[in-house]
Each structure stands twice: as structure tokens, then as C-alpha cells.
Protein backbone atom coordinates (compact mmCIF):
# COMPACT_ATOMS: atom_id res chain seq x y z
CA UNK A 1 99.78 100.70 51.10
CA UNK A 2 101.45 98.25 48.59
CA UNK A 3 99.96 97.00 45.18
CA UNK A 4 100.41 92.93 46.04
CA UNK A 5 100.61 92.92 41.92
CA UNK A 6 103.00 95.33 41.08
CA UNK A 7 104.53 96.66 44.19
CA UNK A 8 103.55 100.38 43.10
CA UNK A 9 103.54 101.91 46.82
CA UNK A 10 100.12 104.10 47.11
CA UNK A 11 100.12 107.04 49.11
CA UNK A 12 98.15 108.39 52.26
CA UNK A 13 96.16 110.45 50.72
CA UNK A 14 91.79 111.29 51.40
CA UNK A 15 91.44 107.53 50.10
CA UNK A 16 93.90 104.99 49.66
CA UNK A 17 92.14 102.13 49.64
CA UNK A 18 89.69 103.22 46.49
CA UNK A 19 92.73 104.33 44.91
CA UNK A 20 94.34 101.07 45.28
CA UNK A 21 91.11 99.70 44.23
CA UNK A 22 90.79 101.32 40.76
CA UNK A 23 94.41 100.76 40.51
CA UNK A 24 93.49 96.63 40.43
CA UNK A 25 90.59 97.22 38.45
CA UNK A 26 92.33 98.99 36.05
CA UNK A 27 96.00 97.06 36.21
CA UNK A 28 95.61 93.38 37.49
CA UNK A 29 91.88 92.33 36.73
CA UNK A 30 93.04 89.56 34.84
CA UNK A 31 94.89 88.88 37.23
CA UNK A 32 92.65 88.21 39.79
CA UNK A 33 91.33 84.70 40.67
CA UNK A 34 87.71 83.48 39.65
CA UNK A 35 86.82 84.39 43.68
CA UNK A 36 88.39 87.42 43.91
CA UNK A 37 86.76 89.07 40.53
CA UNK A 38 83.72 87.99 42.04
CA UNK A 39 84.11 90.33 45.20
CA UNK A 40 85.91 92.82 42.47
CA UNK A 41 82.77 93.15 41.04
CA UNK A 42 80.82 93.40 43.99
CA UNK A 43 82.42 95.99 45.44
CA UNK A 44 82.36 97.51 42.34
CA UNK A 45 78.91 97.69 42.14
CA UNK A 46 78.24 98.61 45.70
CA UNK A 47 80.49 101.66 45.29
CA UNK A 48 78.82 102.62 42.12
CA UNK A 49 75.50 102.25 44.20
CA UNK A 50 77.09 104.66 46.99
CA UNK A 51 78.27 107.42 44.35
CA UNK A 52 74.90 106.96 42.52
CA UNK A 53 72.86 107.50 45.72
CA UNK A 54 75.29 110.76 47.12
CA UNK A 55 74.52 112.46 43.66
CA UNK A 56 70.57 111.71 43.94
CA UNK A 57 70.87 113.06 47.67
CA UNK A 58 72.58 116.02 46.58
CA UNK A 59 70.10 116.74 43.27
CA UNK A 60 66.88 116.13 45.99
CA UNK A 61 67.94 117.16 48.99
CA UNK A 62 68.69 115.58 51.74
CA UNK A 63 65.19 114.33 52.67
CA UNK A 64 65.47 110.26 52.96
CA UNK A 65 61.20 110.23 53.20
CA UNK A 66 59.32 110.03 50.18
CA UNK A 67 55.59 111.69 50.68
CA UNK A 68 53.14 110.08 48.52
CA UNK A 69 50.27 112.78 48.19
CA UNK A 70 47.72 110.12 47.08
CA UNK A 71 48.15 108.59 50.85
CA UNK A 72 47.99 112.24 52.30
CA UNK A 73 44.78 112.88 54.59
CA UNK A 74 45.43 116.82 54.37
């Protein structure tokens, strides 16, 4: 994978494509047009949300269900 920017060549590695992510983020954001910092953003926020979410998993467990004892007939 090649930085469009830059032409810094990015390697096959676990995750290319967040590497050449962060690499933009960090490197070219200015460069980036008024539409494209929009998605930037957006899929900056949407990976924070994933990383956010895999740490809560971890910390809780891996139950997705939330039991609400108030609502409990037992």
C-alpha cells in the first residue's frame, strides 16, 4: 500500500490499512479536502467507538445482555 501524499510505501503487516490511516491523520490532514476530513473524522470516531467497546467487553466480560434486577420476576 502507497501513501497517495507522500509515496511512503506501507507494509503488509496485521493492519495496513489503520496504519496508513494514522499515517494521514497524523501527516496529510491538512491536506485533505473539506469531504474527505469529513469521512477522516468519521472513521475516526467509529474506530475510537470499536477500541472503546473491545476494552469494555474485555473489563465485563463477554456478556452482550444487560440484566436489570428491578425487571427480574425471581
Amino acid at each position: 500500500m502507497k501513501c497517495k501524499y507522500c509515496q511512503k510505501n506501507f507494509e503488509d503487516n496485521d493492519n495496513p490499512v489503520l496504519d496508513y490511516f494514522y499515517h494521514v491523520d497524523v501527516n496529510h490532514y491538512d491536506s485533505l479536502s473539506g469531504d474527505e476530513k469529513i469521512m477522516h473524522d468519521i472513521r475516526k470516531k467509529m474506530i475510537k467507538s470499536k477500541i472503546d467497546y473491545d476494552v469494555h467487553k474485555k473489563t465485563t466480560g463477554d456478556s452482550d445482555l444487560i440484566f436489570n434486577a428491578q425487571n427480574s420476576d425471581i
